[in-house]
N, C-alpha and C. Protein backbone atom coordinates (compact mmCIF):
# COMPACT_ATOMS: atom_id res chain seq x y z
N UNK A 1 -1.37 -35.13 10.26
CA UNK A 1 -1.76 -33.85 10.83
C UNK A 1 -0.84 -32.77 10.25
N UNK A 2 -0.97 -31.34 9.90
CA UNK A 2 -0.58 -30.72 9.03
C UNK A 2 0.21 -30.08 10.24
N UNK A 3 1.31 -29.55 9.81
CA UNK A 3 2.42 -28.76 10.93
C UNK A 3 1.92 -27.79 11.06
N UNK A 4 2.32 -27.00 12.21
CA UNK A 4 1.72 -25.65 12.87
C UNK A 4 2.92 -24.57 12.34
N UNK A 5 4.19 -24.56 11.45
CA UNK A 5 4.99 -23.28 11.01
C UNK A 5 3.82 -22.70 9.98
N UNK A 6 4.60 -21.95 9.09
CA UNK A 6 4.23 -21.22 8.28
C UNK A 6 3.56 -22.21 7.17
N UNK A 7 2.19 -21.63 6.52
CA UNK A 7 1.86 -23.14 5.19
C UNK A 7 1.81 -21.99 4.18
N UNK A 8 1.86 -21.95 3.02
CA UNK A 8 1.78 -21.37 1.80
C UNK A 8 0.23 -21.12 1.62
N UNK A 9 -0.02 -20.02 1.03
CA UNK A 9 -1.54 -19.80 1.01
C UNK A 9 -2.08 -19.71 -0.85
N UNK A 10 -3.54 -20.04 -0.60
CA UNK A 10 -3.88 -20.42 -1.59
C UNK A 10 -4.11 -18.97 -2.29
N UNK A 11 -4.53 -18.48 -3.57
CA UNK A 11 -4.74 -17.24 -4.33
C UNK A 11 -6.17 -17.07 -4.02
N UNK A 12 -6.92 -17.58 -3.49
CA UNK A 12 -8.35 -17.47 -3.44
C UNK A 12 -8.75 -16.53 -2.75
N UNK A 13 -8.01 -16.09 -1.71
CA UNK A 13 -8.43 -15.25 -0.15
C UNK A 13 -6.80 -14.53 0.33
N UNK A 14 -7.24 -13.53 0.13
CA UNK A 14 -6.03 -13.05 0.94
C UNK A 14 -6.50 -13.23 2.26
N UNK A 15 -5.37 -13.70 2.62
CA UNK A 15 -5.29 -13.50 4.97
C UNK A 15 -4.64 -12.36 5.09
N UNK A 16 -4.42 -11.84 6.30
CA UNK A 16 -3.84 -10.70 6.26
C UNK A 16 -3.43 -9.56 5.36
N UNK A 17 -4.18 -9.01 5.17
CA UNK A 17 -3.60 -8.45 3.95
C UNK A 17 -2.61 -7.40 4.77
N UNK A 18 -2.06 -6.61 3.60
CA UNK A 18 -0.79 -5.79 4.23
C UNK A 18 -1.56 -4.97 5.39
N UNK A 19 -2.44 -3.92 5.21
CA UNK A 19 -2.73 -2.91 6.34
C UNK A 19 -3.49 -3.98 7.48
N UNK A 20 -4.13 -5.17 7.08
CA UNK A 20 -4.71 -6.01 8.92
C UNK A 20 -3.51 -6.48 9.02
N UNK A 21 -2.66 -6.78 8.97
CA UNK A 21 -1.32 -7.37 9.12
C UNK A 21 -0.72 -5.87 9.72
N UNK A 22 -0.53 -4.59 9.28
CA UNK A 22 0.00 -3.41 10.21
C UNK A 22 -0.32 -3.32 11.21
N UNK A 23 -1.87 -3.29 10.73
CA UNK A 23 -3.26 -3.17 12.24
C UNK A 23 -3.16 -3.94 13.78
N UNK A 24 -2.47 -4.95 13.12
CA UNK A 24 -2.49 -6.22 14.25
C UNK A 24 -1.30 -5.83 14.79
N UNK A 25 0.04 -5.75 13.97
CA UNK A 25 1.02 -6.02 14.58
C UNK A 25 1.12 -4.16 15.37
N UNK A 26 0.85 -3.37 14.80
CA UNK A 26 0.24 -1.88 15.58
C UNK A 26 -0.34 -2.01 17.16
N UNK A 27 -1.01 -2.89 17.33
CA UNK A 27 -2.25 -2.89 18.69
C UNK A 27 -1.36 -4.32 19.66
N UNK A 28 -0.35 -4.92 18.82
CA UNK A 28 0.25 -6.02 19.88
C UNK A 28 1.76 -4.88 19.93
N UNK A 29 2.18 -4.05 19.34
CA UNK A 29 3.18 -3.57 19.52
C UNK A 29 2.77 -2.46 20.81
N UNK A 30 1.62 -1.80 20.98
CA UNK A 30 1.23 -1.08 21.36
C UNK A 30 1.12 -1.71 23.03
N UNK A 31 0.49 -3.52 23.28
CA UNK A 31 0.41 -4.01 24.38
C UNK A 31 1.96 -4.65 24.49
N UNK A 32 2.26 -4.36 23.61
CA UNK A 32 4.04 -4.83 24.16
C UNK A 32 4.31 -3.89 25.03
N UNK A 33 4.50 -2.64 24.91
CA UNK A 33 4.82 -1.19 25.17
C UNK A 33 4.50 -1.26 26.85
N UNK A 34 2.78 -1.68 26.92
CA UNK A 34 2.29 -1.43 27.86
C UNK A 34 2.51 -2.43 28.91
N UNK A 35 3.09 -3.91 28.67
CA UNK A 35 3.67 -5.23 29.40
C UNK A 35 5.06 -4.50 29.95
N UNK A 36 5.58 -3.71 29.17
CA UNK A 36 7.12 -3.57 29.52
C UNK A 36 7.15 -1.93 30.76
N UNK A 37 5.61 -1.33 30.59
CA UNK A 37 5.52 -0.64 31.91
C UNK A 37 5.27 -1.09 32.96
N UNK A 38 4.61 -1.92 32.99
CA UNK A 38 3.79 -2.96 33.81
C UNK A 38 4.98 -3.42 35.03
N UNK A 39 5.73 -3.93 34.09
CA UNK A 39 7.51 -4.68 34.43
C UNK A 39 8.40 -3.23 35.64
N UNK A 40 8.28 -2.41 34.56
CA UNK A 40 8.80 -1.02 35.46
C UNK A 40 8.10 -0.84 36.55
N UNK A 41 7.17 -1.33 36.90
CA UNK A 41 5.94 -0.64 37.66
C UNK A 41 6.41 -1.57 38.75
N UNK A 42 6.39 -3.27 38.93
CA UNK A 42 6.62 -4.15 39.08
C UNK A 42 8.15 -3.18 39.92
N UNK A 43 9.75 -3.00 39.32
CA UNK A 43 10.43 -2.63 39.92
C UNK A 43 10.72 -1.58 40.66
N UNK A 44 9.84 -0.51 40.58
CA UNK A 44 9.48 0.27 41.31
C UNK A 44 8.87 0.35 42.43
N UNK A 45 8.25 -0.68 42.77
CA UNK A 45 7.68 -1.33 44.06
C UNK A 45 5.99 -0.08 43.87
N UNK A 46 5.74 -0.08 42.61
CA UNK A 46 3.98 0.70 42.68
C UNK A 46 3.48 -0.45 43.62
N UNK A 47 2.21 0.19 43.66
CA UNK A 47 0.49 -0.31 44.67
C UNK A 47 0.57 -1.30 43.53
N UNK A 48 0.31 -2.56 44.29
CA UNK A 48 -0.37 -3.48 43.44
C UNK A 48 -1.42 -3.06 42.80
N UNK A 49 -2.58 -2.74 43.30
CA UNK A 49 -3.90 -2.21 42.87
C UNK A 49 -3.44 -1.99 42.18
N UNK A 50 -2.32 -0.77 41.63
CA UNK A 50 -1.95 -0.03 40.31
C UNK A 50 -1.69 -0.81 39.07
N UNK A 51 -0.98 -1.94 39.75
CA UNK A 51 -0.42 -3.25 38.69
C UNK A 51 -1.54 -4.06 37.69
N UNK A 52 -2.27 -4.19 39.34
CA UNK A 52 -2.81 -4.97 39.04
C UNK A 52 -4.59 -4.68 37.50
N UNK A 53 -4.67 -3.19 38.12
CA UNK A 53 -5.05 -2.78 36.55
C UNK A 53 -4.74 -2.52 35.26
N UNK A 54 -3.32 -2.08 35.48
CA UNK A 54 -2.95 -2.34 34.42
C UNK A 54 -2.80 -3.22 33.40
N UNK A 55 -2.32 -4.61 34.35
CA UNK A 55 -2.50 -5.80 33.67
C UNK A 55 -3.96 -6.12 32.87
N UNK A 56 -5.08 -5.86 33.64
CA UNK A 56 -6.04 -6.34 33.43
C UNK A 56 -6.44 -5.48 31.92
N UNK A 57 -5.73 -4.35 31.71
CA UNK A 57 -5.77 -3.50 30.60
C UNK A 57 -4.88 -4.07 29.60
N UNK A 58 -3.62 -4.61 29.70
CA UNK A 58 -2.84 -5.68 28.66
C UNK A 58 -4.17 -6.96 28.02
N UNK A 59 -4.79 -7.04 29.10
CA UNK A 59 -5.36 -8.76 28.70
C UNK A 59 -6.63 -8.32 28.08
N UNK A 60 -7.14 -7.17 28.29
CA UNK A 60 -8.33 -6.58 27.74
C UNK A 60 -7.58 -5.84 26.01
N UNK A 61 -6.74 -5.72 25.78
CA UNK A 61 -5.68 -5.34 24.77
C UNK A 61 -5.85 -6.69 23.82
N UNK A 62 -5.44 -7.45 24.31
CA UNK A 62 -4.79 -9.07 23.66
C UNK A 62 -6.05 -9.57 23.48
N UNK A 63 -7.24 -9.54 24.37
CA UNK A 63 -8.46 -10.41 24.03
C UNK A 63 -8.91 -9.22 22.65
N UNK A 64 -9.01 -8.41 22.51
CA UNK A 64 -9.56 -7.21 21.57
C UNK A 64 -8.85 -7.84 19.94
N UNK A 65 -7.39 -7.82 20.50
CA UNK A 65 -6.73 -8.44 19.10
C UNK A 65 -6.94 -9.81 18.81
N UNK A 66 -7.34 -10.65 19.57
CA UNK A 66 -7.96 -12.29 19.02
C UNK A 66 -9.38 -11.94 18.51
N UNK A 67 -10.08 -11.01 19.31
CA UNK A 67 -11.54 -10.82 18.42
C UNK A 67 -11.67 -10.02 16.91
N UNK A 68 -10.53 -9.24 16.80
CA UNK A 68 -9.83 -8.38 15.48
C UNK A 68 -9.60 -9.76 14.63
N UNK A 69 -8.90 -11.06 15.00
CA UNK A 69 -8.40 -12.07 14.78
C UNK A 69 -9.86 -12.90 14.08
N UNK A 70 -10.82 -12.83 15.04
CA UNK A 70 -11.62 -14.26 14.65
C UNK A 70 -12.48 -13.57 13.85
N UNK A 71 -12.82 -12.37 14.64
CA UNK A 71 -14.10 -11.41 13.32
C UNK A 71 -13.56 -11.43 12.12
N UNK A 72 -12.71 -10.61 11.79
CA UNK A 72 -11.91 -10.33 10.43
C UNK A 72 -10.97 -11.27 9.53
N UNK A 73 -10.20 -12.11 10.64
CA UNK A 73 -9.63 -13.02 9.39
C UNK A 73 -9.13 -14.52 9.60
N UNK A 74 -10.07 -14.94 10.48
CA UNK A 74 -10.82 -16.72 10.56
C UNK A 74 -10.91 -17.18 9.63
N UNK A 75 -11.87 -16.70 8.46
CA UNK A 75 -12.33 -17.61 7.44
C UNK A 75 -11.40 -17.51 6.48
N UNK A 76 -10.54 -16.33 6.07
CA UNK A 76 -9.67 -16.52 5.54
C UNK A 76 -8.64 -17.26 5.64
N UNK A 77 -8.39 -17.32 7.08
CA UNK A 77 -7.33 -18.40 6.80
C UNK A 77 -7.43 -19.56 6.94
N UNK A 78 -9.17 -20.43 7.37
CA UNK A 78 -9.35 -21.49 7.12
C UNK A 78 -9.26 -21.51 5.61
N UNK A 79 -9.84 -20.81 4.96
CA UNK A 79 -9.86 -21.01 3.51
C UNK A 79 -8.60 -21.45 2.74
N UNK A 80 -7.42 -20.74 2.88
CA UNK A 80 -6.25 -20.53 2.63
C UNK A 80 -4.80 -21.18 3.27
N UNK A 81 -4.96 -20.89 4.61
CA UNK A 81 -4.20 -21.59 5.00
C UNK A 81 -4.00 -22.94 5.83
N UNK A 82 -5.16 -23.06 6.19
CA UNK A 82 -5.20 -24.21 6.80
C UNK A 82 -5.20 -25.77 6.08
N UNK A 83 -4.48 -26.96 6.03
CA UNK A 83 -4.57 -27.64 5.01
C UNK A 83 -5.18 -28.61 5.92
N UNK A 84 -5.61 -29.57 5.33
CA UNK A 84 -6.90 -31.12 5.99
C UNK A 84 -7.83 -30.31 5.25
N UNK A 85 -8.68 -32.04 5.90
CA UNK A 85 -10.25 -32.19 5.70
C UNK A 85 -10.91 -31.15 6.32
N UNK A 86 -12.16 -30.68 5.96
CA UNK A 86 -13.24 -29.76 6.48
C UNK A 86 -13.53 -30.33 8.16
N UNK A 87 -13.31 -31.39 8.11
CA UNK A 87 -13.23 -31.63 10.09
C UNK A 87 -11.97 -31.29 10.69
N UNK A 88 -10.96 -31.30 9.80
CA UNK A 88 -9.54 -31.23 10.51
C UNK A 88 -9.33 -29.80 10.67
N UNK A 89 -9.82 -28.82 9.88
CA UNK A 89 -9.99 -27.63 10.31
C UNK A 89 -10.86 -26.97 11.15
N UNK A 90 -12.03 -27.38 11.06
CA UNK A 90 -12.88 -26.94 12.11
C UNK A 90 -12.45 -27.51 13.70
N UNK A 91 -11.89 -28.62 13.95
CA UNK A 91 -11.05 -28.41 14.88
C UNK A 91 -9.80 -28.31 15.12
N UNK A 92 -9.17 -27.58 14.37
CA UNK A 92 -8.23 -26.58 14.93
C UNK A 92 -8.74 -25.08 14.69
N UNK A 93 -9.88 -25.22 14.44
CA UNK A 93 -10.76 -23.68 14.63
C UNK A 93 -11.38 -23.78 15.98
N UNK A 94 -11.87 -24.99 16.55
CA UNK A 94 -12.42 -25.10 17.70
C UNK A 94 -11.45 -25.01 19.03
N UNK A 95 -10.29 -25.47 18.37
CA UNK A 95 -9.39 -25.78 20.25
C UNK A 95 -8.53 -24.32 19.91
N UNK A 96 -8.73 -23.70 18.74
CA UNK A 96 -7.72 -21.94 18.84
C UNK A 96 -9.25 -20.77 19.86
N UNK A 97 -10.11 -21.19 19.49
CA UNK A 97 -11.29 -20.46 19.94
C UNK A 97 -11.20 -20.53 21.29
N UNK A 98 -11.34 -22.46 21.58
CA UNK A 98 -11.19 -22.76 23.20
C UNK A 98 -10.27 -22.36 24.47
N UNK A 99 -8.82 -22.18 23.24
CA UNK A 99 -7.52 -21.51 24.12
C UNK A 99 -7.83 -19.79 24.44
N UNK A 100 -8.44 -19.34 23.03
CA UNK A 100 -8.88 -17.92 23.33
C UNK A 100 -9.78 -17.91 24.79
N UNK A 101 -10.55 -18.68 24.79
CA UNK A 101 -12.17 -18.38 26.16
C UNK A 101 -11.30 -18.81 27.36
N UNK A 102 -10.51 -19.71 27.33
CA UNK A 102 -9.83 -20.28 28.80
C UNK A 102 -8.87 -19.55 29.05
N UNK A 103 -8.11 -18.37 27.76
CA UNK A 103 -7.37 -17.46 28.86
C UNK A 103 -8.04 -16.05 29.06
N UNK A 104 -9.20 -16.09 28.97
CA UNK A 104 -10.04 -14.49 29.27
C UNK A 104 -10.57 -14.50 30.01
């Protein structure tokens, strides 16, 4: 089974290229921002209600960037980075998809 760090990518497909690689890390820097008000909000003793939308606005954030993720650059990095057989990738394309739906 191929390790889950970093794998070397093939010349065929760029993954990330530099600006979806800004893009991404732009819109998770952006729900970082908004986790760490959340936290303030949290010590401030706000209305839950208040919290509690907000959060739901982090997770609506994070699901947006896995669909940025699977629309735009899935196939690239099955292509490229993923190493195995054409089954060994399609499931670890299937249980990254499955972890996406079971936390939304």
């Amino acid at each position: 089974m191929p390790s889950k760090g970093k794998r070397k990518l093939a010349q065929t497909e760029e993954y990330l290229s530099e600006q979806a690689q800004k893009a991404l890390a732009d819109r998770l820097a952006r729900a970082e921002g908004h986790l760490r008000s959340i936290r303030q909000m949290v010590i401030d003793h706000r209305c839950a209600d208040d919290i509690l939308i907000q959060i739901a606005a982090v997770k609506a954030a994070l699901n947006q960037t896995a669909a940025v993720l699977i629309d735009n650059e899935m196939r690239a990095c099955v292509d490229t980075c993923m190493g195995g057989t054409a089954d060994e990738r399609l499931d670890r394309v299937t249980k990254a998809l499955a972890a996406v739906l079971k936390s939304s």
